[in-house]
Each structure stands twice: as C-alpha cells, then as structure tokens.
Protein backbone atom coordinates (compact mmCIF):
# COMPACT_ATOMS: atom_id res chain seq x y z
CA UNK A 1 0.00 0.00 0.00
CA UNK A 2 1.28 3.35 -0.84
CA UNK A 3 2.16 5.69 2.06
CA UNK A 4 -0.31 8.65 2.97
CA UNK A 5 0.83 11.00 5.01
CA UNK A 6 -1.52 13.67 5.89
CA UNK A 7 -1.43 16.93 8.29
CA UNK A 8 -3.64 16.44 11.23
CA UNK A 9 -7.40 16.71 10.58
CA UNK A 10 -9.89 17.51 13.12
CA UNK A 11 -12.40 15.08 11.52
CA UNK A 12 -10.91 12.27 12.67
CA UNK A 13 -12.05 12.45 16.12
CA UNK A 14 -15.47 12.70 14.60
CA UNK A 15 -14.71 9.74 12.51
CA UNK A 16 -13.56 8.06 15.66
CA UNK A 17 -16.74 8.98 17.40
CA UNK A 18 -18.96 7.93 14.11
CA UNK A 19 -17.57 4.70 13.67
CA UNK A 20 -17.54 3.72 17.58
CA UNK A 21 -20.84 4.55 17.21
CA UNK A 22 -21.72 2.25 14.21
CA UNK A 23 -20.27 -0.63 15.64
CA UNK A 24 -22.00 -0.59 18.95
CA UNK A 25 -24.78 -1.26 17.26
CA UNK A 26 -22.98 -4.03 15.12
CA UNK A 27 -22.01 -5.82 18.56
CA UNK A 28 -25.30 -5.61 20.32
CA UNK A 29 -25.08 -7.33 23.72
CA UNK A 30 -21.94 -7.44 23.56
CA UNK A 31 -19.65 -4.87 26.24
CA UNK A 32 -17.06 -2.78 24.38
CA UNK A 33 -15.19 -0.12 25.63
CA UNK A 34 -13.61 1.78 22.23
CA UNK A 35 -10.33 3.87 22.29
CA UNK A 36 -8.88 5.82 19.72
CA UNK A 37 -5.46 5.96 19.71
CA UNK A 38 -2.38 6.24 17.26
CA UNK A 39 -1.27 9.25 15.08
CA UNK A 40 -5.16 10.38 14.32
CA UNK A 41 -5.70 10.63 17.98
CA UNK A 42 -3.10 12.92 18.73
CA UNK A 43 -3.92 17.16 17.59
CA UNK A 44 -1.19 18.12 15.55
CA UNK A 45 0.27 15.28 14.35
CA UNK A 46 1.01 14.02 10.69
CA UNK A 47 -0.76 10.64 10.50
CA UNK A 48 -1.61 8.21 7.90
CA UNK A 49 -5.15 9.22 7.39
CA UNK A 50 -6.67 5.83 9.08
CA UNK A 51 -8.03 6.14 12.20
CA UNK A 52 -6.67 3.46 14.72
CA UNK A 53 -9.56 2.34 16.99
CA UNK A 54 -8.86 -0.48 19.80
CA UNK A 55 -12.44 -2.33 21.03
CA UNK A 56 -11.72 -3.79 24.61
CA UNK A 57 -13.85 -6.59 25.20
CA UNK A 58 -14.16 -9.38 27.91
CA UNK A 59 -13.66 -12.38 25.96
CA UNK A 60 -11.73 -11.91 22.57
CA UNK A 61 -12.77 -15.11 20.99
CA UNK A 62 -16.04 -14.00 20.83
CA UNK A 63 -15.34 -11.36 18.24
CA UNK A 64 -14.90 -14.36 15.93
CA UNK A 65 -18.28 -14.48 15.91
CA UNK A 66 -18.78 -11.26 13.57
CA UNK A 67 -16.36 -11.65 11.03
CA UNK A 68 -19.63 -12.24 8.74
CA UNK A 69 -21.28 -8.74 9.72
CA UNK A 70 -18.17 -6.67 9.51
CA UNK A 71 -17.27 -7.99 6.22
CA UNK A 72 -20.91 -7.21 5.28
CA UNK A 73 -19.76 -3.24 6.59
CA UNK A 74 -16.89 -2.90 4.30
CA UNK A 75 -14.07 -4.58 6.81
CA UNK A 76 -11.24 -6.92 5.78
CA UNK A 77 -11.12 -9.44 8.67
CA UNK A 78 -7.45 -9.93 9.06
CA UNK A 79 -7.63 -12.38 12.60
CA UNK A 80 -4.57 -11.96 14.88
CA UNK A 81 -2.07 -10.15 11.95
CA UNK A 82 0.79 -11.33 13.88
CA UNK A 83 0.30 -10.27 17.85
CA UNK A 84 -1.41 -13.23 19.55
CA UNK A 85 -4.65 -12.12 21.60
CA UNK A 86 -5.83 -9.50 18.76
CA UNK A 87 -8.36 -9.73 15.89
CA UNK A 88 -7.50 -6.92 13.30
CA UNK A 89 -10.32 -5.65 11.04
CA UNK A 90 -9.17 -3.47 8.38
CA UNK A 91 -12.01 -0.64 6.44
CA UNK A 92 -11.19 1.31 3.04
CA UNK A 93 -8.51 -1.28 0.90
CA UNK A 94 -6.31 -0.03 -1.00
CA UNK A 95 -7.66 3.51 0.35
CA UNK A 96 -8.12 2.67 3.85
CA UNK A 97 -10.57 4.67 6.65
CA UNK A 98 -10.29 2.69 9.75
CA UNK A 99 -8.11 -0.21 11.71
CA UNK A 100 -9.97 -1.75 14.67
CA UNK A 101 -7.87 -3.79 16.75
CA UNK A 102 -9.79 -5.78 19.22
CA UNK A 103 -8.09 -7.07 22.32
CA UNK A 104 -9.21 -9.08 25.36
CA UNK A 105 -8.86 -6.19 28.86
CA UNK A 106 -6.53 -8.52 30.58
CA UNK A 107 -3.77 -8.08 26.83
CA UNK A 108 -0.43 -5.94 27.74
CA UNK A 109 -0.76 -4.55 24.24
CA UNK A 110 -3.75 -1.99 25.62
CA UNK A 111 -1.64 -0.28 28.45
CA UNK A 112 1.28 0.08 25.49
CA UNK A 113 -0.78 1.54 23.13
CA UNK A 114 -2.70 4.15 25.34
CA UNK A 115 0.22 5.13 27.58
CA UNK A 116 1.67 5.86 24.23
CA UNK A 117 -1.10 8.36 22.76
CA UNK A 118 -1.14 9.97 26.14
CA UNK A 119 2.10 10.44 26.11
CA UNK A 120 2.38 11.92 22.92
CA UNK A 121 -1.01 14.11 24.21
CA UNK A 122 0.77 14.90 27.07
CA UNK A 123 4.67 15.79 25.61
CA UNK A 124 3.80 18.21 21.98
CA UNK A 125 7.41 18.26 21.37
CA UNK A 126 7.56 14.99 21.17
CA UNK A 127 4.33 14.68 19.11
CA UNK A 128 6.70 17.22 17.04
CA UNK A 129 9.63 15.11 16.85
CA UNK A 130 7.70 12.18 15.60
CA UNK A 131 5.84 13.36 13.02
CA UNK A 132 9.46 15.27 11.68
CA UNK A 133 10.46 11.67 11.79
CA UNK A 134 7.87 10.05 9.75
CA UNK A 135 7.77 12.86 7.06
CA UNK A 136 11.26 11.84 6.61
CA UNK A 137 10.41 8.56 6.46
CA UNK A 138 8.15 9.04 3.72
CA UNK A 139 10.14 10.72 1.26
CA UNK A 140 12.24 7.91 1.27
CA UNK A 141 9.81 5.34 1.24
CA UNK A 142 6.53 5.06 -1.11
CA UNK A 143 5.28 2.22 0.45
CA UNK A 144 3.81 0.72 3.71
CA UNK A 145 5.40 -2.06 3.88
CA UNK A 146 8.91 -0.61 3.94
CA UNK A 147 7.96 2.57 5.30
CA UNK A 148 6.36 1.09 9.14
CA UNK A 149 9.23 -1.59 9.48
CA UNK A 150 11.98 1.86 9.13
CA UNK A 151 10.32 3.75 11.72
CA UNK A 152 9.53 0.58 14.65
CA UNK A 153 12.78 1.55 16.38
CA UNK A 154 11.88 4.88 16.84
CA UNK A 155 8.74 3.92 17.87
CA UNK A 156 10.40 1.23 20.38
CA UNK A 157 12.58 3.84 21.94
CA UNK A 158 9.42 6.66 22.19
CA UNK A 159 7.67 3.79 23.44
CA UNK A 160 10.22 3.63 26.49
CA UNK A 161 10.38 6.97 27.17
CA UNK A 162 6.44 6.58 27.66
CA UNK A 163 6.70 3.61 29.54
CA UNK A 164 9.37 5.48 32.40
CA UNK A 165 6.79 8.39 31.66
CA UNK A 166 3.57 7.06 32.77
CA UNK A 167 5.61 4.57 35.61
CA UNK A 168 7.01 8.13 37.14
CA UNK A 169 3.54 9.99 37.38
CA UNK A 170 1.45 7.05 38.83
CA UNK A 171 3.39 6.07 41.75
C-alpha cells in the first residue's frame, strides 16, 4: 500500500466517534469499551489518514463471531495479523478509513498503546519530533510495507520513554 501521510485533521475524532458509534450497534449485547489511539488521535500530528480504533472486550474469541457482519460493513477481517490475543479488522482497501484492533482487557498490548497516545497528548514536542520523523520517512519510502518496518525503532525507543513516563507519574 502506498504511504499517505496527511497533516492532522480535526475530523478524525469525529470519525472516531462515528464509527464507535456504528459498531455498537454491530455488537449488540456485547460490552465494548472503544479507544482511539495512534497518530489520528493525537492534535497536531502528521498521520496516515486511518483512524486506529482499539475495542476492549471481555472475551476476545467472541469477536470471531462477527467476522460475517463486519465484512458485510466494508471490513477486511485480518484475525490476529501477527500479535497473539488481537483480531485486526481493516475498512477502506487499497484507500483505507479505519483499523480496529480488538483485544481481550486482561492483553499488555492496551496499556502500550494508550500510555503511548497519552504520552504523545501529554509531551507536543515529542508529538513534534515524531511526526518530523515520519515525514522523513516518507520521502524515502513510497510504500507501507517498507515505510512502518523503518520507523519501529523509533517507535520502540518513544515507546520507552512513555513507559518510564507514565511509571514516574502514577506512583
């Protein structure tokens, strides 16, 4: 897929919102608590313009169970993509809206991903720093698939500092 990256839009919380609200209704009787988090959650940021949502949910196997209706919505159902305890559901193609990554509340993988956003909420400059780093990263790189495996180290090291971060203000 070819790399978009866009200046931050203030739509995307609404498409965060819309969405969230769309599937609710998809996953009747069933408790989700929806999070949006990645580059589109963050003002200010240049993002790829797919908004990262994360559906928090009791038992994750059950999810299996609507692979049928979100395919039906538009959704590539992609199962686990690689991280064990996660089903991936991918909107848009080639042109993609929306990633919902679904994860069972007791997965390591939520804390990671939301101390990271509020991090980056919390710390502009570093918000800053990042998105220098990925519009660097994508005039070198037209595509996706070489594009996210150049900037994971980054990532890994922000991801640190974030870590120490939240660890020092909630003891």
């Amino acid at each position: 897929m070819e790399v978009r990256l866009s200046d931050y839009k203030d739509e995307w919380a609404t498409m965060f919102r819309e969405e969230a609200e769309c599937l609710r209704s998809v996953f009747d009787g069933v408790e989700i608590r929806f999070e949006h988090f990645g580059s589109t959650a963050v003002p200010g940021m240049k993002a790829k313009p797919v908004i990262d949502m994360m559906g928090i949910v009791d038992d994750i196997n059950r999810m299996d169970l609507f692979n049928d209706r979100l395919a039906s919505l538009g959704y590539d159902v992609a199962g686990d993509w690689g991280i064990p305890g996660r089903r991936l559901f991918r909107k848009g193609g080639e042109q993609r809206t929306h990633h919902i990554h679904f994860y069972q509340s007791d997965s390591p993988q939520i804390g990671r991903h939301l101390i990271f956003r509020d991090y980056l909420l919390s710390h502009p400059e570093e918000a800053a720093r990042y998105s220098r780093f990925k519009e660097q990263l994508a005039q070198r790189y037209e595509r996706t698939n070489e594009y996210s495996p150049a900037k994971k180290a980054f990532v890994s090291e922000m991801e640190q500092l974030a870590l120490a971060w939240h660890s020092e203000t909630n003891e």
